[in-house]
Protein backbone atom coordinates (compact mmCIF):
# COMPACT_ATOMS: atom_id res chain seq x y z
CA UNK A 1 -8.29 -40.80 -31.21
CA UNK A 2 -6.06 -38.67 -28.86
CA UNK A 3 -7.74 -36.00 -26.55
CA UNK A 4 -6.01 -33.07 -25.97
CA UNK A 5 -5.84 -31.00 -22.40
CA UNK A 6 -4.62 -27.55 -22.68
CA UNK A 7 -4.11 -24.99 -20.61
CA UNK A 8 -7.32 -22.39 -19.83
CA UNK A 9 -6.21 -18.73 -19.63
CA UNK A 10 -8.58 -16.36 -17.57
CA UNK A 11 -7.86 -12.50 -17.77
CA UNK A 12 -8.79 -11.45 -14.35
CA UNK A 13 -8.92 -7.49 -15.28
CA UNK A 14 -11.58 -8.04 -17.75
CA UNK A 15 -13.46 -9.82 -14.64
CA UNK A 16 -16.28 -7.29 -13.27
CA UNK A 17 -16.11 -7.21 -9.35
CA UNK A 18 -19.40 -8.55 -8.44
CA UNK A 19 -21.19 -7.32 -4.61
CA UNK A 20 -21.99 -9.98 -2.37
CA UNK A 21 -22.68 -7.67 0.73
CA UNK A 22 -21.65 -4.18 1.68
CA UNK A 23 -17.80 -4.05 1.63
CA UNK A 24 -17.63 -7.51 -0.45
CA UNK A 25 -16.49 -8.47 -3.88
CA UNK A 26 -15.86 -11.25 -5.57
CA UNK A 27 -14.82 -12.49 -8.81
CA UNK A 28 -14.63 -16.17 -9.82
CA UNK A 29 -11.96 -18.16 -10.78
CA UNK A 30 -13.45 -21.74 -10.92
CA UNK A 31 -16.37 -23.63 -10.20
CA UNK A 32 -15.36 -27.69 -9.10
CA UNK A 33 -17.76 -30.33 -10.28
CA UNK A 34 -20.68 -31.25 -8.14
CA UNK A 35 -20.71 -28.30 -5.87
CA UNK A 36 -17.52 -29.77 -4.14
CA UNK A 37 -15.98 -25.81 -4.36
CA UNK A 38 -14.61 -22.81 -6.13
CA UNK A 39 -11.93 -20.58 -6.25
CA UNK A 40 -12.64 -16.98 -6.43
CA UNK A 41 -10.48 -13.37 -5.77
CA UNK A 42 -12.09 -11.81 -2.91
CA UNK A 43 -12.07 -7.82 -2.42
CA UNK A 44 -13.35 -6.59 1.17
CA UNK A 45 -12.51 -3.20 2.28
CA UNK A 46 -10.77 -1.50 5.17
CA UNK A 47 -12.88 -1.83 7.95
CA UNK A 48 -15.24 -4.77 6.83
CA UNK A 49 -15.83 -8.14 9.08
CA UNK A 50 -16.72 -11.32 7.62
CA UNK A 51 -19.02 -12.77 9.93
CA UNK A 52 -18.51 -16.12 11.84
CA UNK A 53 -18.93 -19.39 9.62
CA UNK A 54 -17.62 -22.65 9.69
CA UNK A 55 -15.78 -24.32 6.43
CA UNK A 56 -16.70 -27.64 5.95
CA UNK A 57 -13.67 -27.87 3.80
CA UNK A 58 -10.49 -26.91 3.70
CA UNK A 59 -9.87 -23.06 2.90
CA UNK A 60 -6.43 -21.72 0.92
CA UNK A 61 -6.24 -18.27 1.04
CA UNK A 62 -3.43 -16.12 -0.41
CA UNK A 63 -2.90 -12.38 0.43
CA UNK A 64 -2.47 -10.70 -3.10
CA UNK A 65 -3.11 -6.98 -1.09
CA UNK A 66 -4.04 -5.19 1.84
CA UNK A 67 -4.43 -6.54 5.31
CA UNK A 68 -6.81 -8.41 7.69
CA UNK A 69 -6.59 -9.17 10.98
CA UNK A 70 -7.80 -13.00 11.69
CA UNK A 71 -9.56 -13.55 15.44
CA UNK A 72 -6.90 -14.88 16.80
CA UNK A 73 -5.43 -11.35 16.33
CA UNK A 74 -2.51 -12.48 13.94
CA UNK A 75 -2.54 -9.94 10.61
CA UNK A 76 -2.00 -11.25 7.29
CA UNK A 77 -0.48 -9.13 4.63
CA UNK A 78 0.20 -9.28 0.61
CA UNK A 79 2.27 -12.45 0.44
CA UNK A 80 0.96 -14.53 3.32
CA UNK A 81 -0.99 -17.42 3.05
CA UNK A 82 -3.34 -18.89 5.44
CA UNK A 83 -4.86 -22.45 4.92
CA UNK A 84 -8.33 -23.21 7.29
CA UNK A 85 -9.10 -26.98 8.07
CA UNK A 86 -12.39 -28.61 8.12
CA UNK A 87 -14.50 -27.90 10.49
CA UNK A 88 -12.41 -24.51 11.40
CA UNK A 89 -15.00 -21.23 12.65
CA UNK A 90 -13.54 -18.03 12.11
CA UNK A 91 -14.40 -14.64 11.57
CA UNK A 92 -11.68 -11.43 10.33
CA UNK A 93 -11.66 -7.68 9.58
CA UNK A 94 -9.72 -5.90 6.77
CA UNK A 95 -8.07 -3.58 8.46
CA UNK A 96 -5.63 -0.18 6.72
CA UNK A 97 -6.21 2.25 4.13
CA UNK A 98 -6.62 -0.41 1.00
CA UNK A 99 -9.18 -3.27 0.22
CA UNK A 100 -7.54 -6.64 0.79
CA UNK A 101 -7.67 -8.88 -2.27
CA UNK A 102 -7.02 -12.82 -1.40
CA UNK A 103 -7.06 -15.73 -3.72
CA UNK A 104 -9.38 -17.62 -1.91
CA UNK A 105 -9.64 -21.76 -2.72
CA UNK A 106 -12.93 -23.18 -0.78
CA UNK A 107 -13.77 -26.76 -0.77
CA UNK A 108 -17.59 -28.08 0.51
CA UNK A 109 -19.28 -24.73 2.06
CA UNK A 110 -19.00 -22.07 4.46
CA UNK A 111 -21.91 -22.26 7.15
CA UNK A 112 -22.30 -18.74 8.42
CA UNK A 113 -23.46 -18.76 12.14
CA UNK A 114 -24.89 -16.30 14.54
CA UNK A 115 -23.39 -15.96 18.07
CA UNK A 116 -24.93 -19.47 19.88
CA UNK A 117 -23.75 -21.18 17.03
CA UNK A 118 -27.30 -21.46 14.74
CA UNK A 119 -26.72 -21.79 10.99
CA UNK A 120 -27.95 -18.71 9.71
CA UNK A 121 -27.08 -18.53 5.94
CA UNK A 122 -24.53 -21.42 3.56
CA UNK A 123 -22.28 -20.45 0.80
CA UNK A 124 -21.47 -23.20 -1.99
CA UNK A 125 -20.09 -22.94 -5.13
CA UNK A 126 -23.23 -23.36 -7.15
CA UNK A 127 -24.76 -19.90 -4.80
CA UNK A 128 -21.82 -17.89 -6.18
CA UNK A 129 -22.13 -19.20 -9.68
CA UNK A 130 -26.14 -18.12 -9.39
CA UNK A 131 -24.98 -14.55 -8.01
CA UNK A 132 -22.58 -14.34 -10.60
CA UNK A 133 -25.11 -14.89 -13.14
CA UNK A 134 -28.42 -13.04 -11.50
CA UNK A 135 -25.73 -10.02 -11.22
CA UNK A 136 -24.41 -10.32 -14.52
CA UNK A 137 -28.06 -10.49 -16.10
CA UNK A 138 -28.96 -7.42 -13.94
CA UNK A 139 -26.49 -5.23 -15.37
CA UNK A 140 -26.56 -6.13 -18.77
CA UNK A 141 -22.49 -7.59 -18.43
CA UNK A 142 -21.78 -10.47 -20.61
CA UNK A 143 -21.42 -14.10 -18.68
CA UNK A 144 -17.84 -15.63 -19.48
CA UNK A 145 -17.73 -18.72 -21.42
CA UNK A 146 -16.10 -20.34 -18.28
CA UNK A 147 -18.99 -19.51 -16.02
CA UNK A 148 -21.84 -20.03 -18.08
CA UNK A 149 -24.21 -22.59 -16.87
CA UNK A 150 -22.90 -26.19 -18.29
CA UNK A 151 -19.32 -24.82 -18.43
């Protein structure tokens, strides 16, 4: 018997952008086996700061629109791409008149810290699949076959 792989299409428009914080959208792309990461389409607008965290994994991130301004004061617009090591702590501001979008790849977590250093809160990819879902429950939207638990 022959198994088949084939290519999975995902309509991004018919995606709902879902609020992580004030200012912060996401919409998922992909959730990796065993928490190891996800790849999601982030949406932060002007004038929002993500707050220091540390990636235990590498980051790829890929300006689809709008600007941010990283901490070491560089800005990345549409077209640039910025990849994060292991073990990297940053923080960044969207900055001009539009939300940024980026295609964000994370792999492991992202430790959010306050300003000594103290791990305050941990993103993973199984946390964004739950907020996905507990928002998607909450306002009635369908789950997408891709997402659904056991996917």
């Amino acid at each position: 018997m022959t198994t088949s792989l084939t290519s999975a299409p995902l309509d991004t428009a018919l995606l709902p952008w879902v609020p992580l914080n004030p200012g912060i959208a996401f919409k998922p792309l992909a959730y990796f086996p065993d928490n190891a990461g996800w790849q999601l389409l982030l949406r932060v607008e002007p004038g929002t700061v993500i707050p220091l965290h540390r990636h235990t994994g590498e980051v790829h991130a890929f300006n689809l629109a709008g600007h941010r301004r990283l901490d070491t004061g560089e800005v990345v617009g549409p077209g640039m791409y910025v990849f994060e090591p292991a073990g990297n702590v940053d923080t960044w501001q969207a900055i001009g008149d539009e939300p940024c979008i980026i295609h964000i790849e994370v792999r492991g977590r992202n430790e959010y810290l306050d300003e000594a250093g103290h791990l305050l809160h941990v993103a993973d990819a199984e946390g964004s699949r739950r907020s996905y879902l507990q928002w998607c429950e909450a306002q009635g939207e369908p789950v997408h076959p891709a997402f659904r638990v056991g996917a």
